[in-house]
Protein backbone atom coordinates (compact mmCIF):
# COMPACT_ATOMS: atom_id res chain seq x y z
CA UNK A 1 21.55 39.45 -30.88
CA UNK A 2 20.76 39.95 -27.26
CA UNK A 3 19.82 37.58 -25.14
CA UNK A 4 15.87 37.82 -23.07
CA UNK A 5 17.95 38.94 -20.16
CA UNK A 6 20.09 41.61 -21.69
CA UNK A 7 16.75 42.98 -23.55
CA UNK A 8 15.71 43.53 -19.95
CA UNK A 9 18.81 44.59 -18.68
CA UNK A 10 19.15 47.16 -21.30
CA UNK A 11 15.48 48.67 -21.72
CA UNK A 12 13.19 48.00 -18.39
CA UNK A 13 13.70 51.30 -17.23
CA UNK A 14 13.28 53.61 -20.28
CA UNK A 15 10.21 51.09 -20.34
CA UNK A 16 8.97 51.95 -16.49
CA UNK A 17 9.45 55.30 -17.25
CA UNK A 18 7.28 55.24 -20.37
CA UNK A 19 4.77 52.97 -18.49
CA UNK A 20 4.48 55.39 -16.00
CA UNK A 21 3.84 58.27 -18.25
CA UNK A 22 1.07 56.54 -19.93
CA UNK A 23 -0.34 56.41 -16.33
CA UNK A 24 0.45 59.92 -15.39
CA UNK A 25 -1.14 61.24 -18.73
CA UNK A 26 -4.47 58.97 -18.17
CA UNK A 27 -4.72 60.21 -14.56
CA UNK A 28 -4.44 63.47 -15.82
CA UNK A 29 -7.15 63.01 -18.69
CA UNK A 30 -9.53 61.23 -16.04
CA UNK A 31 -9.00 64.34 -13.36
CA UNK A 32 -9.99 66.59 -16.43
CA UNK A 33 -13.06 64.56 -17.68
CA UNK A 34 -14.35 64.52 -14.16
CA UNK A 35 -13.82 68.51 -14.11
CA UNK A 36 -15.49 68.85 -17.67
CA UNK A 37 -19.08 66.70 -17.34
CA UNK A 38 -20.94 66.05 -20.59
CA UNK A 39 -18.08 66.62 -23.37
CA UNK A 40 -18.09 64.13 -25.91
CA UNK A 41 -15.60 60.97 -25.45
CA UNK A 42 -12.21 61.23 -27.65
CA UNK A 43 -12.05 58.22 -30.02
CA UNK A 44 -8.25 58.27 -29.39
CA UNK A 45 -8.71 57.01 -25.72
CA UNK A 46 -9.97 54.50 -26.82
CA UNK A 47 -7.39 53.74 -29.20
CA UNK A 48 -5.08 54.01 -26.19
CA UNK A 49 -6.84 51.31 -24.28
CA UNK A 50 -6.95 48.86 -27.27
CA UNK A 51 -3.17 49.49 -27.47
CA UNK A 52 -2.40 48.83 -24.05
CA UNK A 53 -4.61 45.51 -24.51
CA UNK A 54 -2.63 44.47 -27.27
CA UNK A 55 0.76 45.43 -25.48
CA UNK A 56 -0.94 43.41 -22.22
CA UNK A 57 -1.52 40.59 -24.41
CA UNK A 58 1.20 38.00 -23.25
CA UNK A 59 0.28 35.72 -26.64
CA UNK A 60 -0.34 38.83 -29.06
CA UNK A 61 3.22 38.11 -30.86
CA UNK A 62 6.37 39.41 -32.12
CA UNK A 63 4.62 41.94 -33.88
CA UNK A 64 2.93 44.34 -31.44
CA UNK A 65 4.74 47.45 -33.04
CA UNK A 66 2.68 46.56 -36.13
CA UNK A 67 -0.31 45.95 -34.24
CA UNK A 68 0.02 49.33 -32.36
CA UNK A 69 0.90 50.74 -35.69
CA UNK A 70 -2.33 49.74 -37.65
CA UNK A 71 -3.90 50.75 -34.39
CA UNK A 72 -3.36 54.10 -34.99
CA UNK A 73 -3.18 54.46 -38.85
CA UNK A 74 -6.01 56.04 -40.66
CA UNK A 75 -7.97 53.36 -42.88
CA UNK A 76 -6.14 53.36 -46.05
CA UNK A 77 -9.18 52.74 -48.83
């Protein structure tokens, strides 16, 4: 088991770099919206805001992967 340090040591930059994507794509989706008035929102931005809440969250858990997993599941009746 690795210790809070080494979990750092061995993942904060494959982290960064995903962080950063998640920016890049966002910019990239606000550039477009602002190029594309009057088109109806996508639901799934929203679910990508909720997520990064949850992942924000500094008391949301152990369990965020299953958070962000029901996030994104379809309702199951």
């Amino acid at each position: 088991m690795l210790t809070a340090k080494q979990v750092l040591d061995e993942y904060f930059l494959d982290t960064r770099c995903m962080l950063l994507e998640i920016a890049a794509t966002l910019d990239r989706h606000e550039a477009a919206s602002a190029r594309a008035a009057g088109e109806e929102p996508d639901p799934r931005l929203g679910e990508i805001h909720r997520s990064l809440g949850i992942l924000a969250d500094e008391h949301a858990g152990a369990n965020r992967a299953e958070q962000l997993l029901n996030l994104f599941s379809d309702p199951v009746d």
